[in-house]
Protein backbone atom coordinates (compact mmCIF):
# COMPACT_ATOMS: atom_id res chain seq x y z
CA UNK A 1 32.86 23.00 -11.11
CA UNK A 2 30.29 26.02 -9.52
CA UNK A 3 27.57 23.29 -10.35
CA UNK A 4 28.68 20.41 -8.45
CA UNK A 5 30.02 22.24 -5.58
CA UNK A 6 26.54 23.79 -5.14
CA UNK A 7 24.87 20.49 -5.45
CA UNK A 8 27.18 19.19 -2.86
CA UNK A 9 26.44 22.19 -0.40
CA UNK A 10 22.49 21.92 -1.39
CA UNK A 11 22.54 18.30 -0.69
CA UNK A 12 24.65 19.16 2.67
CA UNK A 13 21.94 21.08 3.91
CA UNK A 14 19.25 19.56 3.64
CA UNK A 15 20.68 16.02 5.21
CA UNK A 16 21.42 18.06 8.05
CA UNK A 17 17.79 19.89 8.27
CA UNK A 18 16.63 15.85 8.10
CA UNK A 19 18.32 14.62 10.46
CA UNK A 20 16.72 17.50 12.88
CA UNK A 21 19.81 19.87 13.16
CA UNK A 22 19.73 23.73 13.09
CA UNK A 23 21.17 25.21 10.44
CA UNK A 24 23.31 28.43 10.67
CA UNK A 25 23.71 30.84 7.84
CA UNK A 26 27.14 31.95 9.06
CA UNK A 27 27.93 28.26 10.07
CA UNK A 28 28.03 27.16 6.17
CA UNK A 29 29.52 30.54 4.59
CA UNK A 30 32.92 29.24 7.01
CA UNK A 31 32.65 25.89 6.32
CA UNK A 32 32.40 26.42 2.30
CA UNK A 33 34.11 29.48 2.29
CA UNK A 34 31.48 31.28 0.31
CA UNK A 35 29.59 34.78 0.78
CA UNK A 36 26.36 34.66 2.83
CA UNK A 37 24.78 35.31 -1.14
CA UNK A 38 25.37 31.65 -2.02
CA UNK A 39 24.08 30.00 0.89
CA UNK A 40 21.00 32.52 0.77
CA UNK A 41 20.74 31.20 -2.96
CA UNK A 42 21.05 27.61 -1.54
CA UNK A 43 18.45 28.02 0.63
CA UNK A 44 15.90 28.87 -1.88
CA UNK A 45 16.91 25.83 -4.30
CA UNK A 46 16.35 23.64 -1.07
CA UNK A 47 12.67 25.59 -0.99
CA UNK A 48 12.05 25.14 -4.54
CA UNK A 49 13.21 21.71 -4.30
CA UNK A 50 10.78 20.96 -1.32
CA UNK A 51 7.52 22.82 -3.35
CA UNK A 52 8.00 21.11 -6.60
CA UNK A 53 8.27 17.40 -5.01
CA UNK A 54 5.70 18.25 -2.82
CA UNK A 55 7.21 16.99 0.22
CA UNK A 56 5.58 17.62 3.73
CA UNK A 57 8.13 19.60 4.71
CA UNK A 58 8.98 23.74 5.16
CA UNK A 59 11.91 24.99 5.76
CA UNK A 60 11.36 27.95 8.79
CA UNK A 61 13.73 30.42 10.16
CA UNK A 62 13.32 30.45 13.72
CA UNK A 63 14.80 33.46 15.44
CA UNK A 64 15.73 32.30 18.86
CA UNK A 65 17.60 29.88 17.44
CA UNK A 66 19.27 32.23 14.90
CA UNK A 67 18.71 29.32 12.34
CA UNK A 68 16.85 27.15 9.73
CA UNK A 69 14.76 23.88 10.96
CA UNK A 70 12.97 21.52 8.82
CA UNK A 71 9.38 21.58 9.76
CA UNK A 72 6.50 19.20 8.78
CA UNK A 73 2.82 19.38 8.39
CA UNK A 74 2.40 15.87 7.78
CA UNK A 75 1.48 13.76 11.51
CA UNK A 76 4.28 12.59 13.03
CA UNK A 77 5.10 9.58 15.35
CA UNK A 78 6.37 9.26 19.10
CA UNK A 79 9.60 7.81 19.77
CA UNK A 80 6.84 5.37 22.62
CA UNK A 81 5.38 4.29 18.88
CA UNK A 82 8.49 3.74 17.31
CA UNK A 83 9.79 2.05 20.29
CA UNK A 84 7.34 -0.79 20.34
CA UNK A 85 7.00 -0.91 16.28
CA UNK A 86 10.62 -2.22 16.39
CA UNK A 87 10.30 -4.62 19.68
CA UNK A 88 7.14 -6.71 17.90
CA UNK A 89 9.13 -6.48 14.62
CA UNK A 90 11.93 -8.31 16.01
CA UNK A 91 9.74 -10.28 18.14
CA UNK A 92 8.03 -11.88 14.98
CA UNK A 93 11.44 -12.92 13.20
CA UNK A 94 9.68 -12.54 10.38
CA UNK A 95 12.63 -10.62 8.31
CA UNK A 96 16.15 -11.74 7.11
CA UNK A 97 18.35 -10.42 9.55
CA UNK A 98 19.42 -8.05 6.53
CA UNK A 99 16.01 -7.26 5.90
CA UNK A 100 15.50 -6.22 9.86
CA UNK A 101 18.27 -4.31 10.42
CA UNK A 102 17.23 -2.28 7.06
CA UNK A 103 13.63 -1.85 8.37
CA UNK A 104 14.94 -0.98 12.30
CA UNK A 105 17.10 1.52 10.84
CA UNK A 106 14.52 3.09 8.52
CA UNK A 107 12.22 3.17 11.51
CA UNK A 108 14.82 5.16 13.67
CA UNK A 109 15.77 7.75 11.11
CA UNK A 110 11.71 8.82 11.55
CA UNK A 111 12.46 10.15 15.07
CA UNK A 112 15.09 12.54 16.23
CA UNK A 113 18.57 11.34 16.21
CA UNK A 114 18.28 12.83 20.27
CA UNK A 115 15.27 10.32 20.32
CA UNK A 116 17.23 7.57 18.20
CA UNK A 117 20.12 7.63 21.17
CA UNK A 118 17.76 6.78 23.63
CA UNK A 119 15.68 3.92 21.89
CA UNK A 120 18.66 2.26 20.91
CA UNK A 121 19.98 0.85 24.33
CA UNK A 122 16.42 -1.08 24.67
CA UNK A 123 16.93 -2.79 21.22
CA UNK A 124 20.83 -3.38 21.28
CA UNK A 125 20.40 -6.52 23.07
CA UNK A 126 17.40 -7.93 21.38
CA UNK A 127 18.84 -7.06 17.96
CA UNK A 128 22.42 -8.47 18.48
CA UNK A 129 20.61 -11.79 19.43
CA UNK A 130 17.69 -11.59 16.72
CA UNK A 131 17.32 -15.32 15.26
CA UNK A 132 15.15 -15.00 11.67
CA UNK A 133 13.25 -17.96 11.04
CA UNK A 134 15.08 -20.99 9.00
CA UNK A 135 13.33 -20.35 5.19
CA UNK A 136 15.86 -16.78 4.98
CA UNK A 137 14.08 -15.43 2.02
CA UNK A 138 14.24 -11.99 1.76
CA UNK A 139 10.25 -10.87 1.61
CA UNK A 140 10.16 -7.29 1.61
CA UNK A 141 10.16 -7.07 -2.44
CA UNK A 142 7.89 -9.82 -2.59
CA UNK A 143 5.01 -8.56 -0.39
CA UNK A 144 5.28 -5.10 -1.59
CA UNK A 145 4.59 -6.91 -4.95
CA UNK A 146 1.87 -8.62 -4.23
CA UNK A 147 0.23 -5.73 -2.34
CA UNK A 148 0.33 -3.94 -6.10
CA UNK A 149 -1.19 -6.83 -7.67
CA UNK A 150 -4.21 -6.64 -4.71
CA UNK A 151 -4.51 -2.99 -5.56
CA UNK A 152 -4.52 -3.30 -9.30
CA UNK A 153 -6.41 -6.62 -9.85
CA UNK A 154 -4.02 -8.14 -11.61
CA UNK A 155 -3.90 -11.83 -12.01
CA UNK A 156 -0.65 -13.88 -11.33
CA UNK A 157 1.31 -16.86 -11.88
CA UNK A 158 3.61 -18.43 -9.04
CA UNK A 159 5.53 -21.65 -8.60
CA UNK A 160 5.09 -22.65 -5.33
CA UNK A 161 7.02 -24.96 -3.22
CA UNK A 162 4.32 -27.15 -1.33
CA UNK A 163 5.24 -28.79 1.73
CA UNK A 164 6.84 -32.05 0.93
CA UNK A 165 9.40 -29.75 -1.21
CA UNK A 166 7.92 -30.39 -4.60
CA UNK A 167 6.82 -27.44 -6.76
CA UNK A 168 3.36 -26.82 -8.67
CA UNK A 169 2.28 -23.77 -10.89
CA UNK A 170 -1.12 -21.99 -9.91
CA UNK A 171 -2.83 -19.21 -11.44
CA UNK A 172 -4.24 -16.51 -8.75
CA UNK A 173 -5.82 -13.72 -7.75
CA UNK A 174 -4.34 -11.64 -5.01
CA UNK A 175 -6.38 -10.61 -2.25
CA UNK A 176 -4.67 -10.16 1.01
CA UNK A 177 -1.27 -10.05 2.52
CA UNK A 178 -1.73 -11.10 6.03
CA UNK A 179 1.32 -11.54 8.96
CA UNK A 180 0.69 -14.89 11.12
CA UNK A 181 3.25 -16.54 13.79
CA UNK A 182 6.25 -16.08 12.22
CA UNK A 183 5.04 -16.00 8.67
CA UNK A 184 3.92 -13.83 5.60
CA UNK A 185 0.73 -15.17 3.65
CA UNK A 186 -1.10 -14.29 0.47
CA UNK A 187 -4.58 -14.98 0.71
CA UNK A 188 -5.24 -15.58 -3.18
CA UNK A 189 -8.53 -16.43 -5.35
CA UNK A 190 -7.57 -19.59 -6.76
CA UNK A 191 -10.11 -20.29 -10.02
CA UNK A 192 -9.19 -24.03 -10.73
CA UNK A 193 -10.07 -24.48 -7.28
CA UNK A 194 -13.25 -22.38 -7.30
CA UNK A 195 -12.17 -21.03 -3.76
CA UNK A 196 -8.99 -18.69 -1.73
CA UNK A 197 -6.08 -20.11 -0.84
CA UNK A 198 -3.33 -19.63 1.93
CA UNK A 199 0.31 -19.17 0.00
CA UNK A 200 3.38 -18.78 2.57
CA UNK A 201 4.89 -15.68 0.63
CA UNK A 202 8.68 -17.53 1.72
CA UNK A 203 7.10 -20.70 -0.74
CA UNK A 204 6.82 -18.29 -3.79
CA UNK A 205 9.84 -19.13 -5.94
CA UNK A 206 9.00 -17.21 -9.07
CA UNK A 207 5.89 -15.18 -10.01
CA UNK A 208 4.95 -13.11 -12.65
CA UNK A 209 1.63 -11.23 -13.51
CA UNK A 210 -0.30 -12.37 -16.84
CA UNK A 211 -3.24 -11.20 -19.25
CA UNK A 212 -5.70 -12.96 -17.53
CA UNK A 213 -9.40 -11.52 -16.26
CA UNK A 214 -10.37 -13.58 -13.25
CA UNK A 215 -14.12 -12.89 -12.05
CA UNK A 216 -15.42 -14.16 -8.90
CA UNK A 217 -18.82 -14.74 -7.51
CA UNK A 218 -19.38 -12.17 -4.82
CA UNK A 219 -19.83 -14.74 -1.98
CA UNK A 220 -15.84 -15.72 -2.88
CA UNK A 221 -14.59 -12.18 -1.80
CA UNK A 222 -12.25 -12.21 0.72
CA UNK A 223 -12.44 -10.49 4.44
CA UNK A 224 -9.15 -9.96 5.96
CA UNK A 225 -10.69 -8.41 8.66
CA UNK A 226 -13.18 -11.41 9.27
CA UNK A 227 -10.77 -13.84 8.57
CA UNK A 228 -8.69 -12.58 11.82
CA UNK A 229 -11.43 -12.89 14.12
CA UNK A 230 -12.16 -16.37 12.80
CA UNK A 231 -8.95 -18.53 11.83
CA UNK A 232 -5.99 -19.94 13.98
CA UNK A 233 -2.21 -20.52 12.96
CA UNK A 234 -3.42 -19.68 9.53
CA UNK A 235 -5.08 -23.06 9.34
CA UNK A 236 -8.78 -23.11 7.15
CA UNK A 237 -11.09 -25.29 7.33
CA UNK A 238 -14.74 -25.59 8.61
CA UNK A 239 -16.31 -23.02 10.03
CA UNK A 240 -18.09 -23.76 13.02
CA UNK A 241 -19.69 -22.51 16.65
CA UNK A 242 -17.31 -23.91 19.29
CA UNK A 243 -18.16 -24.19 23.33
CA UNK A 244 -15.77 -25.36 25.43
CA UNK A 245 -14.83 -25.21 29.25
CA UNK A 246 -11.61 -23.80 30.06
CA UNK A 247 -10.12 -23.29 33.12
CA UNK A 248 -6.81 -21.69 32.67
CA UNK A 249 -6.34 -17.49 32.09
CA UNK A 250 -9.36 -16.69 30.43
CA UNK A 251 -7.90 -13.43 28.66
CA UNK A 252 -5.80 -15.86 26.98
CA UNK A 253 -8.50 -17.73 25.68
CA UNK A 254 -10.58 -14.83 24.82
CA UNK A 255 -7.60 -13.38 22.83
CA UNK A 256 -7.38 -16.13 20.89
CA UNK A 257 -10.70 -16.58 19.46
CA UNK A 258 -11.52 -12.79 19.21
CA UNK A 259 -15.33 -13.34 18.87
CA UNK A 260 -15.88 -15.33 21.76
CA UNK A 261 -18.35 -14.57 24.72
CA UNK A 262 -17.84 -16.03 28.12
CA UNK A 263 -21.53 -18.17 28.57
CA UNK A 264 -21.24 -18.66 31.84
CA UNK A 265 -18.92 -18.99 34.91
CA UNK A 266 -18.98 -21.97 37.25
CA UNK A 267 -16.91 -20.34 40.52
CA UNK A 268 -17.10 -24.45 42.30
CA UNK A 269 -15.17 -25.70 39.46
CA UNK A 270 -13.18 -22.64 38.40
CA UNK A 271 -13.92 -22.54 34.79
CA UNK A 272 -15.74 -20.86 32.77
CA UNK A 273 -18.01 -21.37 29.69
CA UNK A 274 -16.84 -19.95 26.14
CA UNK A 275 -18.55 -19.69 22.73
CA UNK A 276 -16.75 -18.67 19.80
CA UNK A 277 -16.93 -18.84 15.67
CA UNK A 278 -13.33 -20.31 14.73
CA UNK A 279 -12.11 -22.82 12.16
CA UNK A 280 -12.01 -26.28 12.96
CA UNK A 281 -8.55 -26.69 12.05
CA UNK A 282 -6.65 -24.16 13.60
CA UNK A 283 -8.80 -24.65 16.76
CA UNK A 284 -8.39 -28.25 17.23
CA UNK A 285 -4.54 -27.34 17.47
CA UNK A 286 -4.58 -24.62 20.08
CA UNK A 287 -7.21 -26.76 22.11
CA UNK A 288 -4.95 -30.12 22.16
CA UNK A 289 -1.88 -27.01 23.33
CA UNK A 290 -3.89 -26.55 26.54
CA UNK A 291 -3.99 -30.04 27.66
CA UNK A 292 -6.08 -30.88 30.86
CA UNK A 293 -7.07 -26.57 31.00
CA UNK A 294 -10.46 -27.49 28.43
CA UNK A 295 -12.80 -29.74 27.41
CA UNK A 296 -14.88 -29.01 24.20
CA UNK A 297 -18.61 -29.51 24.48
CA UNK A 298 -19.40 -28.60 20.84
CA UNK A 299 -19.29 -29.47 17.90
CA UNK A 300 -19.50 -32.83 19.04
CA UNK A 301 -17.40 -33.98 15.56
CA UNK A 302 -14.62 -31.81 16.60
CA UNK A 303 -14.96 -33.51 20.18
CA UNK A 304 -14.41 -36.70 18.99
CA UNK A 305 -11.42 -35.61 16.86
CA UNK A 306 -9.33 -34.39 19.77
CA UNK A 307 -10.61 -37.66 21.70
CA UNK A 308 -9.16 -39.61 18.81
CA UNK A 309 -5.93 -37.56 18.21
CA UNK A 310 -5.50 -37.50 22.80
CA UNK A 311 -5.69 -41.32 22.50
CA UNK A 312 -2.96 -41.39 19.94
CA UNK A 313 -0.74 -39.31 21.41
CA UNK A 314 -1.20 -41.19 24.46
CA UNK A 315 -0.01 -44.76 22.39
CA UNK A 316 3.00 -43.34 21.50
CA UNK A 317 4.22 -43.11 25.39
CA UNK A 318 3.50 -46.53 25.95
CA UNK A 319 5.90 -48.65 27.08
């Protein structure tokens, strides 16, 4: 009986040294109605505890406050961070709404529950109206997953649900996990293809990891870091050297090609001149979304394209 109750008192106090409470000696002798012996004896299991996990933690007496704290030497992060972790979290809608109200909490509990009062008003009304989007697949599991099978090399097969609904079975090698509008992706070495692929992680209805070596040619390895600079609503394709006029917010233009350099600015017709390296595909889409605000010089393919795909947009308004 001696066994669990000290359990139950060790466990006692050190949920309330993490959740940033002082601790008081004579505090825990009244509430357990024990000598100040046992809770001196506590205290040192809690120690022991902390050295043999090796958890960035110490527990301090601090004097002035006539009590124990739980201290770390490990960095920590600003309610400010916190703060605007959880508002483009729920911005993406990228979690189940179980799955996000998991991840807000576990965010909160990193700050003080004095900082967790005040960070909570600015999310109440945001989180009481957060809308996943329609697949609701839980994905937490899944990417953690695949982020072992990046780290370990380790070859896997998935079923995949393509598009149209129907399923295939590819054998890949993970390479990148990588967050774009709205959506989870694993960026995959795909051998019968001779080339990486784009997998929605939501699409992945089964996968398991085989006994399979996959080599690749070095030129095949993947750059996530590249690949952001470079590629648009996850869409490959072509890569190619794009110029185009645009006269709308040029920040917003220049965010979304990363690379780009302004060429030149024409103040008489209040545009300016941008170059960037992109991928045809995902371009094409964002150019056609600013309507009248650019016209594409170059590639002269790709200007065709959206002359093309303008006219047939245009055909479906007649009357």
């Amino acid at each position: 009986m001696y066994i669990l109750n000290a359990a139950y008192r060790q466990l006692f106090i050190f949920q309330q040294l993490l959740s940033g409470l002082v601790v008081h000696k004579q505090d825990l002798v009244k509430r357990f109605n024990v000598n100040a012996r046992v809770i001196q004896r506590d205290f040192s299991q809690i120690r022991q505890f902390i050295d043999d996990q090796q958890l960035f933690y110490q527990m301090q007496y601090k004097r002035g406050l006539n009590g124990y704290v739980l201290e770390t030497d490990q960095d920590s992060i600003s309610k400010q961070s916190i703060l605007v972790i959880i508002k483009t979290l729920l911005a993406s809608r990228s979690l189940t709404s179980k799955e996000m109200k998991t991840t807000v909490n576990g965010l909160l509990n990193l700050v003080t529950p004095e900082e967790q009062h005040e960070i909570r008003p600015i999310i109440q009304n945001e989180s009481f109206y957060y809308l996943p989007v329609h697949h609701d697949q839980p994905l937490l599991r899944t990417i953690w997953q695949f982020s072992q099978f990046i780290i370990k090399k380790q070859a896997v097969q998935i079923t995949y649900q393509r598009q149209h609904g129907e399923y295939k079975t590819y054998i890949i090698l993970p390479e990148s996990v990588i967050f774009s509008e709205y959506y989870f992706y694993i960026i995959a070495f795909n051998p019968q293809g001779k080339g990486n692929r784009f997998f929605r992680a939501d699409r992945i209805k089964d996968y398991h990891q085989i006994n399979k070596k996959i080599t690749q040619n070095y030129a095949d390895r993947f750059e996530d870091g590249k690949l952001r600079q470079q590629i648009q609503y996850m869409q490959p394709g072509q890569t190619i050297t794009l110029l185009f006029e645009f006269s709308g917010i040029v920040e917003a233009a220049l965010d979304r090609f990363p690379n780009s350099v302004v060429k030149k600015r024409d103040s008489v017709r209040h545009c300016v001149l941008i170059e960037a390296k992109t991928y045809d595909t995902g371009a094409k889409m964002w150019l056609l979304s600013q309507g009248n605000l650019v016209n594409v010089l170059k590639p002269t393919k790709l200007r065709d394209e959206i002359r093309d795909e303008l006219h047939a947009m245009l055909h479906k308004y007649d009357d």
